[in-house]
PDB file of N, CA and C in Angstrom:
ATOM      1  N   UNK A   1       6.819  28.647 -57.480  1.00  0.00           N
ATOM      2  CA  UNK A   1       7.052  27.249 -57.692  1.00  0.00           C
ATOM      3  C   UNK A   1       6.825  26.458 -56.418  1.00  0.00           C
ATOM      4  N   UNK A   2       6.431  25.126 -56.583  1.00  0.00           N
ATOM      5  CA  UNK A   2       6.089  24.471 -55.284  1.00  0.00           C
ATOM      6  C   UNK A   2       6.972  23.425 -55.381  1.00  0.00           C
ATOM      7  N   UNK A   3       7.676  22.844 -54.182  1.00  0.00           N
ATOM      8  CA  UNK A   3       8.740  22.442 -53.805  1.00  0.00           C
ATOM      9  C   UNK A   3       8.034  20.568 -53.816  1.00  0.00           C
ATOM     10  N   UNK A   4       8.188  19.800 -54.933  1.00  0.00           N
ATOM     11  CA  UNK A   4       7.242  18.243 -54.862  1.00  0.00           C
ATOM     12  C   UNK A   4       8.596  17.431 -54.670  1.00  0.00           C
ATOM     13  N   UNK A   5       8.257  17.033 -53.677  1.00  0.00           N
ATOM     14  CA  UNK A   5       8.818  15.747 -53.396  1.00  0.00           C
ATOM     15  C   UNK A   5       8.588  14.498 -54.014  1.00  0.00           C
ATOM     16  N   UNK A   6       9.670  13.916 -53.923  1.00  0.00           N
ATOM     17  CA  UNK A   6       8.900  12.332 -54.777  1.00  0.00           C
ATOM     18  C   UNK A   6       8.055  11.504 -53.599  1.00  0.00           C
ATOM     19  N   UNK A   7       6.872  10.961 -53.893  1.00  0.00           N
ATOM     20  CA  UNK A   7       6.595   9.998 -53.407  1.00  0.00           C
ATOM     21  C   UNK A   7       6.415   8.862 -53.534  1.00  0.00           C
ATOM     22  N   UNK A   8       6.747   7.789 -52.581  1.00  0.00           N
ATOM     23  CA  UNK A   8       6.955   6.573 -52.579  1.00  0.00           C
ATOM     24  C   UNK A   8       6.111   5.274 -52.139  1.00  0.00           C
ATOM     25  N   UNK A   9       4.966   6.325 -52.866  1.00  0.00           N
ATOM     26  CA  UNK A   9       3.819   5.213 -52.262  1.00  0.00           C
ATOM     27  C   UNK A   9       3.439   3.850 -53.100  1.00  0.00           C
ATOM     28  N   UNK A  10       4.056   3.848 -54.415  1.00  0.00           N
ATOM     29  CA  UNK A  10       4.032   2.779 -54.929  1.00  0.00           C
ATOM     30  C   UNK A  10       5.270   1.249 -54.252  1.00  0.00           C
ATOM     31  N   UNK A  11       6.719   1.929 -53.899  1.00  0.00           N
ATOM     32  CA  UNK A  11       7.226   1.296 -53.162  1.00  0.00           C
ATOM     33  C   UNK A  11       6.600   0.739 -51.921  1.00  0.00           C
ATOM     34  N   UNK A  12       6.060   1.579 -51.004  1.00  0.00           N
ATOM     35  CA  UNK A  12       5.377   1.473 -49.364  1.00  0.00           C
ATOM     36  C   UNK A  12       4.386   0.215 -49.984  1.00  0.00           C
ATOM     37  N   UNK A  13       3.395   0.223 -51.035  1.00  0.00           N
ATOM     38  CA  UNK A  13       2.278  -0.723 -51.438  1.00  0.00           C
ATOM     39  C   UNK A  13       2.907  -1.875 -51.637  1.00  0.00           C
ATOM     40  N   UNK A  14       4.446  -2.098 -52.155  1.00  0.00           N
ATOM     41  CA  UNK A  14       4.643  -3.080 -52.687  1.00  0.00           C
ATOM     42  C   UNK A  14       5.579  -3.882 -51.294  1.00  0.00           C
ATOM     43  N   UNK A  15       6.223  -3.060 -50.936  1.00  0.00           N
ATOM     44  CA  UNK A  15       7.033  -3.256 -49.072  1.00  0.00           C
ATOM     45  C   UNK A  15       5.673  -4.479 -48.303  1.00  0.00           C
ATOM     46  N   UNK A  16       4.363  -3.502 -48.369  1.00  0.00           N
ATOM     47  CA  UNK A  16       3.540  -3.394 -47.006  1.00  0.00           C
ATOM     48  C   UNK A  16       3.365  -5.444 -47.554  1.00  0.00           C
ATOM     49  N   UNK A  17       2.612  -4.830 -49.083  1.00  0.00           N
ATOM     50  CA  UNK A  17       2.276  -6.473 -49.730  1.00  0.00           C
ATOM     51  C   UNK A  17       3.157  -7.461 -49.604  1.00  0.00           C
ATOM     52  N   UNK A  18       4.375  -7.633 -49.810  1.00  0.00           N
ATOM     53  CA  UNK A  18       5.139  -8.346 -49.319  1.00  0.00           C
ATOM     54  C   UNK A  18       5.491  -9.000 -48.167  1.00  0.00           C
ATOM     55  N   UNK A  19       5.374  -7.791 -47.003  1.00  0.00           N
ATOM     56  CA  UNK A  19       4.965  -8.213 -45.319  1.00  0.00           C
ATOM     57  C   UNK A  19       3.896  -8.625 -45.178  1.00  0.00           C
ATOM     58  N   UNK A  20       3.016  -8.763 -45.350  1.00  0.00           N
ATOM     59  CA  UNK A  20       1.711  -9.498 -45.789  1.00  0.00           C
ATOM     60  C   UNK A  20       1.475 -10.597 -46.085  1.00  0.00           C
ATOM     61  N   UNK A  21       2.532 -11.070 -46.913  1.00  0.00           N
ATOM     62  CA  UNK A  21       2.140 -12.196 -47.948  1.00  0.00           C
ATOM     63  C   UNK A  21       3.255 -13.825 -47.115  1.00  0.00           C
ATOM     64  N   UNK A  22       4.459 -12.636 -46.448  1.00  0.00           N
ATOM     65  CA  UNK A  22       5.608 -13.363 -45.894  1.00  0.00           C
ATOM     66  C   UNK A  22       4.657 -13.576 -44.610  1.00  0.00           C
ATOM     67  N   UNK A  23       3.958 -13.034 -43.582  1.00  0.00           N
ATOM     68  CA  UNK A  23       3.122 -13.230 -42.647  1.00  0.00           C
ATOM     69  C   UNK A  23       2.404 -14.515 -42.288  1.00  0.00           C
ATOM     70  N   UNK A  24       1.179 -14.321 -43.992  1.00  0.00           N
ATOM     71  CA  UNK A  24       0.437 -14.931 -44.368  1.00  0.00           C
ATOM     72  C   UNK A  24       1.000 -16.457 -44.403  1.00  0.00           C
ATOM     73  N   UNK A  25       2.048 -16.646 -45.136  1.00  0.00           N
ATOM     74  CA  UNK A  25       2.640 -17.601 -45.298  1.00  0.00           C
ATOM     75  C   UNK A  25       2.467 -18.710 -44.330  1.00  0.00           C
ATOM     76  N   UNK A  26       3.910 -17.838 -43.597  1.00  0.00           N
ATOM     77  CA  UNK A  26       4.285 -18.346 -41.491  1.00  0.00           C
ATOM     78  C   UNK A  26       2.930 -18.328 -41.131  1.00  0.00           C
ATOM     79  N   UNK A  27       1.930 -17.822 -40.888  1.00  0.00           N
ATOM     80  CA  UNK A  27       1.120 -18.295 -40.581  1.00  0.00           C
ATOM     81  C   UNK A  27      -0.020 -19.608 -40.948  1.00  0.00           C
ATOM     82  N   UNK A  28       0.416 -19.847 -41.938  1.00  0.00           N
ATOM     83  CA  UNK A  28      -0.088 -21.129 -42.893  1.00  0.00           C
ATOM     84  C   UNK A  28       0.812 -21.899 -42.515  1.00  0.00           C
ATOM     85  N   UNK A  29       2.018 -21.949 -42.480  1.00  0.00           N
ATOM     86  CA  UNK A  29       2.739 -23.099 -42.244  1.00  0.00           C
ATOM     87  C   UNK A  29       3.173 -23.362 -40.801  1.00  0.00           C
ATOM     88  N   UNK A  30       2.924 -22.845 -40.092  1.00  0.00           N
ATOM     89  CA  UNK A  30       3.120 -22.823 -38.596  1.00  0.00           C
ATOM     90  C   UNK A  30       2.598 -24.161 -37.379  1.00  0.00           C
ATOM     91  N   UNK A  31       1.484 -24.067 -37.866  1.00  0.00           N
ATOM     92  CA  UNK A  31       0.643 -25.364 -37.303  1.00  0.00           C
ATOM     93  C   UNK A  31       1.009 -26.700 -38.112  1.00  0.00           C
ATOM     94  N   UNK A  32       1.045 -26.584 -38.927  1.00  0.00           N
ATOM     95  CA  UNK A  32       1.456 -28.071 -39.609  1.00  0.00           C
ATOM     96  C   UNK A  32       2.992 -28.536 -39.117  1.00  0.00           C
ATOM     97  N   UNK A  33       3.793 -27.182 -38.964  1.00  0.00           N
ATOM     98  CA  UNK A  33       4.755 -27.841 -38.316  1.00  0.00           C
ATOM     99  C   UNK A  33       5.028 -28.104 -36.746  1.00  0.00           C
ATOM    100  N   UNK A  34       4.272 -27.511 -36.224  1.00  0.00           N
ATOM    101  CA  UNK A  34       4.096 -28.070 -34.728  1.00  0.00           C
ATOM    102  C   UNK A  34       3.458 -29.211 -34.660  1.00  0.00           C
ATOM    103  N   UNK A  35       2.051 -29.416 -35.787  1.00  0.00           N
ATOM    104  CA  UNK A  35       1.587 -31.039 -35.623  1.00  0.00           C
ATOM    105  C   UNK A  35       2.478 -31.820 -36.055  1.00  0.00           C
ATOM    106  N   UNK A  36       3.233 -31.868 -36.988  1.00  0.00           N
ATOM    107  CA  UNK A  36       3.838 -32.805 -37.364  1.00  0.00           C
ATOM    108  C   UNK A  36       5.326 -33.034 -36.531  1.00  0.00           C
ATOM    109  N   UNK A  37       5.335 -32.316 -36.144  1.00  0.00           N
ATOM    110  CA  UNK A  37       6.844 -32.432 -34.506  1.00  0.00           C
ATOM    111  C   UNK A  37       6.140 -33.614 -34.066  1.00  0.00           C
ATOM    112  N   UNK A  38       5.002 -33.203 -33.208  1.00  0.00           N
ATOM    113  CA  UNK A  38       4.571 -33.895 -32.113  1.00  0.00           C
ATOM    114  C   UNK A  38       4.501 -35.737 -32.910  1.00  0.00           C
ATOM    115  N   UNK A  39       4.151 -35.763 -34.439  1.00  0.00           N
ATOM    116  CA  UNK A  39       3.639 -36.867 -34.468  1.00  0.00           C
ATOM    117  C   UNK A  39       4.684 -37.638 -34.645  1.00  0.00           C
ATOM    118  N   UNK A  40       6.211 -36.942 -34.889  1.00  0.00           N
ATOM    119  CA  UNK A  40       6.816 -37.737 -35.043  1.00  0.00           C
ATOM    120  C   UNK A  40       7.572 -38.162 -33.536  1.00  0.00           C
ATOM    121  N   UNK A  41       7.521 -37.370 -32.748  1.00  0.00           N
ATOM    122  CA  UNK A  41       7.930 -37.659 -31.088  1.00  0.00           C
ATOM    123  C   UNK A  41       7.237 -38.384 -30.777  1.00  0.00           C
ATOM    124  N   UNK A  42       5.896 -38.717 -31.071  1.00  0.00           N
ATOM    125  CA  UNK A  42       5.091 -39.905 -30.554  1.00  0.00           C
ATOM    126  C   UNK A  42       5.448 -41.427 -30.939  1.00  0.00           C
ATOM    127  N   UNK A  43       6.178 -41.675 -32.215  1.00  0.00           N
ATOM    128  CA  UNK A  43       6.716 -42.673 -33.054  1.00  0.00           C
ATOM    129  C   UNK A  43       7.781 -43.404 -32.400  1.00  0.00           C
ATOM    130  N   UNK A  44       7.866 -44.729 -32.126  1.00  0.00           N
ATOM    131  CA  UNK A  44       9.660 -45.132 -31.239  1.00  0.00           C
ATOM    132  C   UNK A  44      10.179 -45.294 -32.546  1.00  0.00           C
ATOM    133  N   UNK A  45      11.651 -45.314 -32.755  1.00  0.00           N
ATOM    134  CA  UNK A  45      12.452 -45.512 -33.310  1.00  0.00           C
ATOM    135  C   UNK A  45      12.119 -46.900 -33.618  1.00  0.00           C
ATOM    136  N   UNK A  46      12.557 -47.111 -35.131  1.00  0.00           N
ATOM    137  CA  UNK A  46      12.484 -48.707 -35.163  1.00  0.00           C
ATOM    138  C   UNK A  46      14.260 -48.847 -34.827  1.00  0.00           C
ATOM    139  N   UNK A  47      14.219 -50.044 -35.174  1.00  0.00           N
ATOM    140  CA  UNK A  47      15.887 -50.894 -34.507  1.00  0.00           C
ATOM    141  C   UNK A  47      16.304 -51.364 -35.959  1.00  0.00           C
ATOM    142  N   UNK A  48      17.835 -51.163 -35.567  1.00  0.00           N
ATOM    143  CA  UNK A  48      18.081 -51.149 -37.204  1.00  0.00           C
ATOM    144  C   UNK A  48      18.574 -52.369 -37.065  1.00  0.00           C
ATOM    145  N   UNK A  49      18.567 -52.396 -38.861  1.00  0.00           N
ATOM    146  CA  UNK A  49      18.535 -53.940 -39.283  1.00  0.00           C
ATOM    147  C   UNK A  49      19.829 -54.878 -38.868  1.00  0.00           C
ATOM    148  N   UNK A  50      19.475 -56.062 -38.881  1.00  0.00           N
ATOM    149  CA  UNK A  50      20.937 -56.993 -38.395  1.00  0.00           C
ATOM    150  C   UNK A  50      21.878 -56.736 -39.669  1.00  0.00           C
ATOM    151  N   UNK A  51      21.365 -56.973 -40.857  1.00  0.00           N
ATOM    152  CA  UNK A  51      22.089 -57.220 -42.337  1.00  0.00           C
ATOM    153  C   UNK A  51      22.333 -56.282 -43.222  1.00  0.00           C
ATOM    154  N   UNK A  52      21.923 -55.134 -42.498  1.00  0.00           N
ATOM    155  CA  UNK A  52      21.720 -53.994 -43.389  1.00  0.00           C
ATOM    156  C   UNK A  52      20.844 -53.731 -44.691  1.00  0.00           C
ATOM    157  N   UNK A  53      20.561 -52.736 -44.959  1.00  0.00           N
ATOM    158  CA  UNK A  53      19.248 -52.270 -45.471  1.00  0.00           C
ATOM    159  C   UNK A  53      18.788 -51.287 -44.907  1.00  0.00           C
ATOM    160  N   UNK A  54      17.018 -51.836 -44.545  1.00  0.00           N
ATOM    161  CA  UNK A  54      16.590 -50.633 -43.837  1.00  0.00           C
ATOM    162  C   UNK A  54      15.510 -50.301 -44.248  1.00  0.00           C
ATOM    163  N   UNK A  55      15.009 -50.514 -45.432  1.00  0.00           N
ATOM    164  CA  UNK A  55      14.301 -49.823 -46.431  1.00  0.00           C
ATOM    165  C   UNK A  55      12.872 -50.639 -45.803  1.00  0.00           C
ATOM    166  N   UNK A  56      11.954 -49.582 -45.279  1.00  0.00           N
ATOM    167  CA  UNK A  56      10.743 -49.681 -44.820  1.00  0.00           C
ATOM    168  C   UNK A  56       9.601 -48.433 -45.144  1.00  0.00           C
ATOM    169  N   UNK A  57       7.994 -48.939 -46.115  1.00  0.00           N
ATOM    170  CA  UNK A  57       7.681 -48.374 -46.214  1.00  0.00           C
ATOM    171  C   UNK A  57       6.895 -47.556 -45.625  1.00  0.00           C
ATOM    172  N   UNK A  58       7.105 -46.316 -44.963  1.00  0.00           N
ATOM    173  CA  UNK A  58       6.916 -45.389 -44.211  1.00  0.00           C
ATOM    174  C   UNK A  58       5.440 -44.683 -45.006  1.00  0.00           C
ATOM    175  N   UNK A  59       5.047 -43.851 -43.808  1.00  0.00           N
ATOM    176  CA  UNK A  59       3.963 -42.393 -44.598  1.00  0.00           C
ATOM    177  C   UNK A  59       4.162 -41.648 -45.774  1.00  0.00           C
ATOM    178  N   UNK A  60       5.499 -41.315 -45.526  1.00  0.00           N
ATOM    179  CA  UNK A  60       6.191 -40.876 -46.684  1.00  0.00           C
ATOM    180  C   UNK A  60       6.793 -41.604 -47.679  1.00  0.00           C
ATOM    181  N   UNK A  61       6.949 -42.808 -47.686  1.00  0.00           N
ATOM    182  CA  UNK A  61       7.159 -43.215 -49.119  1.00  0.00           C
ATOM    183  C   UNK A  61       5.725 -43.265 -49.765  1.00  0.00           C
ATOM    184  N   UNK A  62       5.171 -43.818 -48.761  1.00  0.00           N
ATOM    185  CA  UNK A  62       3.563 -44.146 -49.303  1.00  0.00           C
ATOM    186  C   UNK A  62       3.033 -42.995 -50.076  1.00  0.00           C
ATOM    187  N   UNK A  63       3.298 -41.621 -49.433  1.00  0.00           N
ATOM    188  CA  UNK A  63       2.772 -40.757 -50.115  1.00  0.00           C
ATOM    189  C   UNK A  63       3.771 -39.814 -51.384  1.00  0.00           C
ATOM    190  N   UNK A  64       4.683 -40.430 -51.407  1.00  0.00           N
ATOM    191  CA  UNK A  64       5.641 -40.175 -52.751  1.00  0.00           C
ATOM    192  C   UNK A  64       4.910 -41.133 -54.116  1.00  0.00           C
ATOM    193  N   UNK A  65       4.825 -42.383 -53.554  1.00  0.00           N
ATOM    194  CA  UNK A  65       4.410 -43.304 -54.566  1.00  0.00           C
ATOM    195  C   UNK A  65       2.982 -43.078 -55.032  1.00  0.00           C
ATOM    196  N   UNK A  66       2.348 -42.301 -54.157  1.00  0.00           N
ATOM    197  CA  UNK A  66       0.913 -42.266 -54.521  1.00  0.00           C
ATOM    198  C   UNK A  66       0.928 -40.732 -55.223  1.00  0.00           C
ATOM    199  N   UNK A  67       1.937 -39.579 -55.919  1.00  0.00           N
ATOM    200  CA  UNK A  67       2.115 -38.919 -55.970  1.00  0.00           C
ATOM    201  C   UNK A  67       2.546 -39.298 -57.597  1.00  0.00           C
ATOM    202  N   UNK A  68       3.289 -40.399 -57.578  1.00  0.00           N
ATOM    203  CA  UNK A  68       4.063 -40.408 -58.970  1.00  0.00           C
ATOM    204  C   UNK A  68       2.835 -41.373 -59.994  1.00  0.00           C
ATOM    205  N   UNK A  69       1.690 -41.855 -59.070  1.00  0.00           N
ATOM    206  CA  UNK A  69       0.721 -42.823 -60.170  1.00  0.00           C
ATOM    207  C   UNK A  69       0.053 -41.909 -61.181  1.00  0.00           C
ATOM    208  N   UNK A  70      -0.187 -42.092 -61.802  1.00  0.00           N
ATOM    209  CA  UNK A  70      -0.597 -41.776 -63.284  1.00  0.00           C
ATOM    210  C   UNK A  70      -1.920 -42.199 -63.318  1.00  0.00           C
TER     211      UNK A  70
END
């Protein structure tokens, strides 16, 4: 009789793919978030309002609203 071990190479394929994919990721999202640091350190603060409010349309509203048109 020969002594078979289980092997776990379907686990190791699915481990390795996963480290891979989590990698892949961070590496996709990595640069966008260093550009977008910088662009917002470049920006002064606006000064807040005398009367309260506040509500100014920014990059990001702009690109929410242009998100919800139909």
């Amino acid at each position: 009789m020969q002594d078979r071990q289980p092997t776990s190479s379907r686990r190791r394929f699915f481990a390795g793919a996963a480290t891979v994919g989590a990698a892949a990721a961070s590496v996709a999202v990595l640069p966008r978030m260093v550009a977008s640091g910088q662009s917002v350190a470049e920006q002064a603060p606006r000064p807040a309002p005398e009367r309260g409010g506040g509500y100014h349309e920014s990059e990001h509203v702009r690109h929410y609203y242009k998100t919800t048109r139909i």
